[in-house]
C-alpha atoms as a PDB file:
ATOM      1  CA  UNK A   1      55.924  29.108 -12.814  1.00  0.00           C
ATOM      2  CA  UNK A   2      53.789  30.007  -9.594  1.00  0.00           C
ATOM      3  CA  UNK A   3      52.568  33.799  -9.793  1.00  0.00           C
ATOM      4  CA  UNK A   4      49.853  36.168  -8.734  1.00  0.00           C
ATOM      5  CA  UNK A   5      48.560  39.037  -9.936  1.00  0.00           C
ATOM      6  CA  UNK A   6      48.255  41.920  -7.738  1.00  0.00           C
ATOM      7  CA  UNK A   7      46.158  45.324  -8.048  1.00  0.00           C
ATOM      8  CA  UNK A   8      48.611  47.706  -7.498  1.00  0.00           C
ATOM      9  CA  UNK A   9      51.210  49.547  -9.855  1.00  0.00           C
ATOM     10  CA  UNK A  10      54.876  48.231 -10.524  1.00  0.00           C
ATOM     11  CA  UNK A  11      55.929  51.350  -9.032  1.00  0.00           C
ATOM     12  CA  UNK A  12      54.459  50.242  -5.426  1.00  0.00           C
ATOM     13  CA  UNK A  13      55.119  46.300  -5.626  1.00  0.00           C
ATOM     14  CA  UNK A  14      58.461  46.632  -3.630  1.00  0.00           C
ATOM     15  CA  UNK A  15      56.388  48.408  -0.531  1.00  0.00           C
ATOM     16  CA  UNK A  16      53.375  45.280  -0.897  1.00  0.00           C
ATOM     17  CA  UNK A  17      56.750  42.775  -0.954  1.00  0.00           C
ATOM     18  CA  UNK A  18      58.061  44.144   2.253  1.00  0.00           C
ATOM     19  CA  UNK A  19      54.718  44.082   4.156  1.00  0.00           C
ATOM     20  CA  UNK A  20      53.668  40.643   2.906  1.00  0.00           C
ATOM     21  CA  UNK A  21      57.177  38.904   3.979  1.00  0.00           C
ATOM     22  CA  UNK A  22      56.932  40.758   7.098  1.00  0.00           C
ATOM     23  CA  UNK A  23      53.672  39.079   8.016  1.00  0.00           C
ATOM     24  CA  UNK A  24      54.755  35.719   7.201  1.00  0.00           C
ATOM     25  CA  UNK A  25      56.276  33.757  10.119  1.00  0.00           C
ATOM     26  CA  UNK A  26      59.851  32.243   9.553  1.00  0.00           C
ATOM     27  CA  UNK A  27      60.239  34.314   6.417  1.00  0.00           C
ATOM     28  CA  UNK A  28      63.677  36.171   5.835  1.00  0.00           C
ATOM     29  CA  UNK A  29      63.957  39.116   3.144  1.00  0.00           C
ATOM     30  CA  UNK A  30      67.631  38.890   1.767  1.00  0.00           C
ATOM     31  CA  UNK A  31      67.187  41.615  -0.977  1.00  0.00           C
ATOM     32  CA  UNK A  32      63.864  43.563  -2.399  1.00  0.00           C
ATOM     33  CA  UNK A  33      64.687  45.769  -5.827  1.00  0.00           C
ATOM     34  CA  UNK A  34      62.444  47.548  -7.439  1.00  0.00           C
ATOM     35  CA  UNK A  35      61.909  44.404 -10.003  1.00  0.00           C
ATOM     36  CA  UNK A  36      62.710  41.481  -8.051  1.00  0.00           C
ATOM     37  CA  UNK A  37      63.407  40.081  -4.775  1.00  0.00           C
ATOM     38  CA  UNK A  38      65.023  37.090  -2.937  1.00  0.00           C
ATOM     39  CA  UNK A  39      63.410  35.441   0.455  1.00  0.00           C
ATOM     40  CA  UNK A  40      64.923  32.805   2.397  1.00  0.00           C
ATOM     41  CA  UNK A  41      63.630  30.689   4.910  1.00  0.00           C
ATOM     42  CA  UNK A  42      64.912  31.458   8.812  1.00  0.00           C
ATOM     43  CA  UNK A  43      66.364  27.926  10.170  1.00  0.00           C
ATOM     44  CA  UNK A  44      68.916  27.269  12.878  1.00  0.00           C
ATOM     45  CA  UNK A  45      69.331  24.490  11.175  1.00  0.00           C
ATOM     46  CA  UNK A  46      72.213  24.701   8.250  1.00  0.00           C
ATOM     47  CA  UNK A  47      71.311  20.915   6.555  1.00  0.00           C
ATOM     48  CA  UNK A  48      68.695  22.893   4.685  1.00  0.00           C
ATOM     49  CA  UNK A  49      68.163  26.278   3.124  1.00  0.00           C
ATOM     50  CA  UNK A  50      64.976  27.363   1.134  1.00  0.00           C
ATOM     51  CA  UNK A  51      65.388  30.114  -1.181  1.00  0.00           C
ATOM     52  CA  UNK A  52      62.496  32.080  -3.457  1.00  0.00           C
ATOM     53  CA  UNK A  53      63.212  34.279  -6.513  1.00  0.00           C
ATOM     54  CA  UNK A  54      60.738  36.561  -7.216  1.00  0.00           C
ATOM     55  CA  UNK A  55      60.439  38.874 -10.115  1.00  0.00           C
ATOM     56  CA  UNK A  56      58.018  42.059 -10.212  1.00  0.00           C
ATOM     57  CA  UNK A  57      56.412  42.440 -14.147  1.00  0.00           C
ATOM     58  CA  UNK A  58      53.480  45.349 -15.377  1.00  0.00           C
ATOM     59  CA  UNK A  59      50.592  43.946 -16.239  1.00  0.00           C
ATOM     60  CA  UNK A  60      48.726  47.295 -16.733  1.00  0.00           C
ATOM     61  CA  UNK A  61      49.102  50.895 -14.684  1.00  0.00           C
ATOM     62  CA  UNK A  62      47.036  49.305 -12.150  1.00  0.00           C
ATOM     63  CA  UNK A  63      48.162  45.838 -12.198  1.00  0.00           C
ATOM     64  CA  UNK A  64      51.039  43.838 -11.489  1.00  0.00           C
ATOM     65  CA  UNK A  65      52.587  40.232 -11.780  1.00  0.00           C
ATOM     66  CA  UNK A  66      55.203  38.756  -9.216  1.00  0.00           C
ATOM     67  CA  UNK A  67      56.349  35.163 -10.222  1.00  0.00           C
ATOM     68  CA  UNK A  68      58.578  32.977  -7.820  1.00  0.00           C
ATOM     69  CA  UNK A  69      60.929  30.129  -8.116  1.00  0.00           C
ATOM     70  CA  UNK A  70      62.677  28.363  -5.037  1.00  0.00           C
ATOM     71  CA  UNK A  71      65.881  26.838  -4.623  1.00  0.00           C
ATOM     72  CA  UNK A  72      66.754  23.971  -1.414  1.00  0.00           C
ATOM     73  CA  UNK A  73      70.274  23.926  -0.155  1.00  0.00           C
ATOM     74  CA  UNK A  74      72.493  22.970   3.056  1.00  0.00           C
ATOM     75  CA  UNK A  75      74.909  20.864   3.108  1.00  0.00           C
ATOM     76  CA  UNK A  76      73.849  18.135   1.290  1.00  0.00           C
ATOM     77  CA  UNK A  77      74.051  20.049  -1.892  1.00  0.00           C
ATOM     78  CA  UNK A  78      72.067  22.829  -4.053  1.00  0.00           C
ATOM     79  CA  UNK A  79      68.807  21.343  -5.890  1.00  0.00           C
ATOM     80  CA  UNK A  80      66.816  23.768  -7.703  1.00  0.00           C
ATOM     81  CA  UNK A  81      63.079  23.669  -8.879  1.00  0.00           C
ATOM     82  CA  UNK A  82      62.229  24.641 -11.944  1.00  0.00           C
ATOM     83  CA  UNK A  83      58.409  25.751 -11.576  1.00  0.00           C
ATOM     84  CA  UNK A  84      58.000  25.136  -7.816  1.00  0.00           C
ATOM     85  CA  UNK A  85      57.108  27.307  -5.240  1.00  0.00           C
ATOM     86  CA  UNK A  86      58.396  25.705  -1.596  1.00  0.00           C
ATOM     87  CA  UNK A  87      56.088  26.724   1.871  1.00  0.00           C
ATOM     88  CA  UNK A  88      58.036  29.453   2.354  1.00  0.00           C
ATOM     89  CA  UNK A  89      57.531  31.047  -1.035  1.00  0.00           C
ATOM     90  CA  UNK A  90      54.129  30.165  -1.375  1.00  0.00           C
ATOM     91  CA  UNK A  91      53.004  32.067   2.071  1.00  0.00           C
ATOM     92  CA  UNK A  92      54.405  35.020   0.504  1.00  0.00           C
ATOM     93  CA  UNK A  93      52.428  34.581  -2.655  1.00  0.00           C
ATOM     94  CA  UNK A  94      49.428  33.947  -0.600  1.00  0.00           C
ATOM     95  CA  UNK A  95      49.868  37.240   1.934  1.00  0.00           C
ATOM     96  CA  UNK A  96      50.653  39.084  -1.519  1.00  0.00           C
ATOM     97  CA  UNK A  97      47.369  37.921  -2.381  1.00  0.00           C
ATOM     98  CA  UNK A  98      45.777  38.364   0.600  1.00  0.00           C
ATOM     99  CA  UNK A  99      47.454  42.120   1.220  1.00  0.00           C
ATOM    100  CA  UNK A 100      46.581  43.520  -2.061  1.00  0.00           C
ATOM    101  CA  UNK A 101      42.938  42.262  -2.074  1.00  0.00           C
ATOM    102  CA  UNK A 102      40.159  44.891  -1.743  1.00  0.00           C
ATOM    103  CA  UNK A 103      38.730  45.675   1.663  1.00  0.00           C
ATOM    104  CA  UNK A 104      35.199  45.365   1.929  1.00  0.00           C
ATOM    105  CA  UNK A 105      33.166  46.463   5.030  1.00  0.00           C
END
């Protein structure tokens, strides 16, 4: 299963979550708990929906892992992915990565 690990707390995942969907273009945030979350893909077009689970785990006090799953669906049908991150997912992962990285300079 895709995942990153993040230097922040559990407590403040959520807060990273919300900023790192927000920067990523044609993301959606359906729901963000304080242990897991669900991000869809923004389409006009209904033949396709793209769907990440994410789930928020401790690693430590200062670290944290967030793991991700997607689902495709439309109208075609529901296929699910055991182990795969779709584009959609994986920006997020990335600008969780990317957000929660030490700044230098």
């Amino acid at each position: 299963m895709p995942q990153v690990v993040v230097g922040v707390p559990f407590t403040e995942v959520p807060e990273l979550f919300r900023q790192a969907v927000h920067a990523v273009q044609g993301a959606t945030l359906i729901e963000v708990l304080e242990d897991r979350a669900l991000v869809g893909r923004r389409t006009t077009f209904a033949a396709r929906s793209e769907t990440t689970r994410f789930t928020f785990h401790a690693r430590s006090e200062t670290t944290s892992e967030i793991r991700a799953e997607s689902t495709n669906g439309g109208v075609f049908g529901v296929a699910s992915y055991p182990g795969i991150v779709l584009e959609i997912g994986r920006a997020v992962l990335n600008e969780l990565e990317r957000a929660a990285a030490p700044k230098h300079g």
